[in-house]
Protein backbone atom coordinates (compact mmCIF):
# COMPACT_ATOMS: atom_id res chain seq x y z
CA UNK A 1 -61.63 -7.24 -18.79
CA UNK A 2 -60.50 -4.36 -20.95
CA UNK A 3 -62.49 -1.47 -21.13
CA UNK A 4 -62.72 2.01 -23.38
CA UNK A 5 -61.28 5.19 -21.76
CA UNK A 6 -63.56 5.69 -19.00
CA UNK A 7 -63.15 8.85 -16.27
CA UNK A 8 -64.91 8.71 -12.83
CA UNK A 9 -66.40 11.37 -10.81
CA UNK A 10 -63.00 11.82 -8.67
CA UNK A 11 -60.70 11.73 -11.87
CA UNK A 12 -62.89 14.62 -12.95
CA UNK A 13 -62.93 16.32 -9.88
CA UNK A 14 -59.12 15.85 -9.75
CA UNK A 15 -58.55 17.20 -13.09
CA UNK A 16 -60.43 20.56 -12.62
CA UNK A 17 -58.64 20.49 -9.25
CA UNK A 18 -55.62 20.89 -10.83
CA UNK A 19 -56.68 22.95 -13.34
CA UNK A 20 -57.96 25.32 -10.84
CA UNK A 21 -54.39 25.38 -8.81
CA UNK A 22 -52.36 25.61 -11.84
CA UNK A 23 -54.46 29.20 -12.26
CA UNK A 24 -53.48 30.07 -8.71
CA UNK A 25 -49.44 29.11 -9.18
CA UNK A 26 -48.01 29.96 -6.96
CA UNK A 27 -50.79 30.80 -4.49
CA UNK A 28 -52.57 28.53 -2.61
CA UNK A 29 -56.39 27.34 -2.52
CA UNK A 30 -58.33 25.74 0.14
CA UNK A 31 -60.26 22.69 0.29
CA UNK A 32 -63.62 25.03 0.76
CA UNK A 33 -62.45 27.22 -1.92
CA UNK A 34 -62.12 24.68 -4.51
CA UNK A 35 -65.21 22.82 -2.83
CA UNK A 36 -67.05 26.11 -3.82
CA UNK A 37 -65.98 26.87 -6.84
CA UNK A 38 -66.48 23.09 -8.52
CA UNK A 39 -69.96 22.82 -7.11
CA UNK A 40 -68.07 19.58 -5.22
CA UNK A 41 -68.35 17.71 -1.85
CA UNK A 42 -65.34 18.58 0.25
CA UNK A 43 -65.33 15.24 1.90
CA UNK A 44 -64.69 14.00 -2.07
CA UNK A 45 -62.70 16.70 -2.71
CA UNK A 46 -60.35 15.45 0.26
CA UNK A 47 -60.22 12.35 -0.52
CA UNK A 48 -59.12 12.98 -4.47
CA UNK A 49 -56.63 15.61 -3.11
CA UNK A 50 -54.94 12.92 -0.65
CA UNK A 51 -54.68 10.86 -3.30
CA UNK A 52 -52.84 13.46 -5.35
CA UNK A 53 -50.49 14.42 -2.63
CA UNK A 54 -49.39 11.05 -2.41
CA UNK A 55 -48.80 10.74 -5.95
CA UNK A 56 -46.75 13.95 -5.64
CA UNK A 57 -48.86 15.89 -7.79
CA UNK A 58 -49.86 18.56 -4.66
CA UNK A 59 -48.89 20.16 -1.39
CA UNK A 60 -50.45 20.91 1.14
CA UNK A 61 -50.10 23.75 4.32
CA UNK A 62 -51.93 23.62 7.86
CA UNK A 63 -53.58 26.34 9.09
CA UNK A 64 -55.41 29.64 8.74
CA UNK A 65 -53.30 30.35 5.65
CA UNK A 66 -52.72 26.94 4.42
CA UNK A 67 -54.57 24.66 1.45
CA UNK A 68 -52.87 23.10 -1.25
CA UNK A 69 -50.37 24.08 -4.20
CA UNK A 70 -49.08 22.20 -6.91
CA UNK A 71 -46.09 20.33 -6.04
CA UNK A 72 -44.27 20.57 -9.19
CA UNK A 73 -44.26 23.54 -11.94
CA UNK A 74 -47.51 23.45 -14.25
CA UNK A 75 -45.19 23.11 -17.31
CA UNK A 76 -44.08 19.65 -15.65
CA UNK A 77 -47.48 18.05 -15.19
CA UNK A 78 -49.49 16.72 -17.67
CA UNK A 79 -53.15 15.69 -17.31
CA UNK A 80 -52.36 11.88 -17.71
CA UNK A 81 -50.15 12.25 -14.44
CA UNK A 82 -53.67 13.60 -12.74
CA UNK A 83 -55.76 11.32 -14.25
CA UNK A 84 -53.02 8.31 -13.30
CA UNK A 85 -52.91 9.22 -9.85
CA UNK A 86 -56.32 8.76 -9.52
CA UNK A 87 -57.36 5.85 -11.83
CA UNK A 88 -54.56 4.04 -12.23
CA UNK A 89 -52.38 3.29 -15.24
CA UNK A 90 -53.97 3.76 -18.68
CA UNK A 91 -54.70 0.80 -20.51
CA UNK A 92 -53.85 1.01 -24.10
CA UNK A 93 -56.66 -1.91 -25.01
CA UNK A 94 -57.43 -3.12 -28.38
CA UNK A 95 -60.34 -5.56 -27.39
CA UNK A 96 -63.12 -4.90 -25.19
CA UNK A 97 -63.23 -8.59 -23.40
CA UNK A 98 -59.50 -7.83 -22.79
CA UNK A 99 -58.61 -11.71 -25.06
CA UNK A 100 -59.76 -11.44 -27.99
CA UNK A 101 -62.41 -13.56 -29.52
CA UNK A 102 -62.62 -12.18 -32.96
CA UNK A 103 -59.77 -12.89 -35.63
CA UNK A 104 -58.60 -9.30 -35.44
CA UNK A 105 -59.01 -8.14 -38.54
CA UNK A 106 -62.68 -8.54 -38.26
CA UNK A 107 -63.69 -7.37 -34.35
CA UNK A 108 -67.19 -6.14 -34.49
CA UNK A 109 -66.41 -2.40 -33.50
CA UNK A 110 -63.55 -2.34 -35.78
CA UNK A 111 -59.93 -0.16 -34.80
CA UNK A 112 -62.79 1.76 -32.33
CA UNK A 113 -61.74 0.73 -28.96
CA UNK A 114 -57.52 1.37 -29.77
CA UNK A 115 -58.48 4.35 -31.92
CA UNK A 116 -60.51 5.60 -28.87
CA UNK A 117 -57.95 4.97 -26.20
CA UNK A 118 -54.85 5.89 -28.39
CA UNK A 119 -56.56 9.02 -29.15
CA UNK A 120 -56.72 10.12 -25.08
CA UNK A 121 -53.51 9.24 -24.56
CA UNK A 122 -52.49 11.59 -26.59
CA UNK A 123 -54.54 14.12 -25.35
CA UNK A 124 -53.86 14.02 -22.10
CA UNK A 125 -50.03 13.34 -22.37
CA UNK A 126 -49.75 16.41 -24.72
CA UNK A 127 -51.61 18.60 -22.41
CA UNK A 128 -49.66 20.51 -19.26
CA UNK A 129 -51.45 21.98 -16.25
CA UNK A 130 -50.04 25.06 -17.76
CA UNK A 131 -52.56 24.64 -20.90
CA UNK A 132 -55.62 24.44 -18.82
CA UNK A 133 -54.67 27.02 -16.89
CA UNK A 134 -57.48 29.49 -16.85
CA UNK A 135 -59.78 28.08 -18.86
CA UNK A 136 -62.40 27.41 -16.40
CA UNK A 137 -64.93 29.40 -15.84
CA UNK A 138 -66.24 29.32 -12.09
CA UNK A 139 -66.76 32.15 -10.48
CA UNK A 140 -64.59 32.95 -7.39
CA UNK A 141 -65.97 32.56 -3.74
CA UNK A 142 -67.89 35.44 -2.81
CA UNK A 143 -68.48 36.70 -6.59
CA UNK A 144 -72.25 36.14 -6.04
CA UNK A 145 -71.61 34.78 -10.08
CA UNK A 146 -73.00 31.10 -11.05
CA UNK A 147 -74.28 30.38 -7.58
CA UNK A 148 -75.73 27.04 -6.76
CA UNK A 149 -79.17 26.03 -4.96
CA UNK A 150 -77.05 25.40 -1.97
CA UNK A 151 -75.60 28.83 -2.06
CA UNK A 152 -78.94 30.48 -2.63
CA UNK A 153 -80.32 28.86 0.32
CA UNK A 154 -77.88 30.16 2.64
CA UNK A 155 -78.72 33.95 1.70
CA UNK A 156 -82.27 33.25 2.50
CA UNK A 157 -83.22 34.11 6.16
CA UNK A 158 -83.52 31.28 8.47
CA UNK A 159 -86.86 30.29 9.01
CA UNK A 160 -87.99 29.92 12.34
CA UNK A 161 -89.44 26.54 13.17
CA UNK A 162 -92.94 26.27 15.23
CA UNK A 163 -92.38 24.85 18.32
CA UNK A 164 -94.99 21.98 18.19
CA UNK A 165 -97.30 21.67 21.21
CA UNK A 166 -96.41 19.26 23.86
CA UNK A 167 -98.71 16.22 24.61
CA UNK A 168 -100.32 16.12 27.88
CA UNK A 169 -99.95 12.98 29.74
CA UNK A 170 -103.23 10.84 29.06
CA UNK A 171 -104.29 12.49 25.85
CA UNK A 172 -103.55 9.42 23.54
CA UNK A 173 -107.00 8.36 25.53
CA UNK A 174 -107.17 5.50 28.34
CA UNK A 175 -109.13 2.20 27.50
């Protein structure tokens, strides 16, 4: 079945990704770094930058040093190759059931659903990493800038928990 443009949680994780380490060319960002900054699982994060390594898109270094790098030159990515490498090709769809039912001059939404997906195409094909460079606006780790409940709960002091008294044997009482 045909569908309108739709983006998932790890194509947008992917495309801020790559966003992020277009900003860092030619440095080098960690998982936990960009796991920070996007407010994102790192397990997810992982997963979505495997994916990208194997189409290409990334490299990555082991180590105390390492984390990942675009593979090619921001000018030489576009946001379609990010979003392909994680959803798949993009469908250019003019129907919604995927065969049409309707004549085709009269569908019931009209030119919306080519319009739509013609219309991100473009958008993304016309836009390099290089564009998007920079325009995000997370803070960097250790800023203290746009921090999170989870990062506020690690500044406050650990709470020590009440050991809870220990039952004596034969105090649930004997019938």
């Amino acid at each position: 079945m045909a569908k309108l443009f739709r983006i998932s949680d790890a194509a947008t994780l992917a495309l801020h990704t790559m966003a992020l380490l277009a900003s860092a060319e030619p440095g080098r960002l960690s998982v936990r770094e960009v796991a920070n900054r996007l407010a994102a699982s790192r397990a997810h994060l992982s997963k979505v930058l495997q994916r990208l390594a194997r189409a290409g898109l990334v490299t990555s270094l082991r180590g105390p040093r390492g984390g990942f790098s675009l593979a090619r030159p921001a000018e030489d990515a576009t946001l379609l190759d990010v979003y392909e490498a994680i959803e798949g090709p993009l469908e250019d769809s003019t129907c919604l059931l995927g065969a049409p039912v309707c004549s085709g001059d009269s569908c019931l939404l009209g030119d919306l659903v080519e319009t739509v997906n013609l219309h991100v195409r473009v958008r993304l094909a016309g836009t390099r990493l290089c564009d998007v460079a920079g325009h995000l606006t997370v803070p960097h780790p250790g800023s203290g800038a746009g921090r999170g409940r989870l990062s506020r709960r690690a500044d406050r002091p650990r709470s020590r928990k009440r050991a809870r008294p220990r039952r004596q044997e034969g105090a649930r009482g004997a019938r």
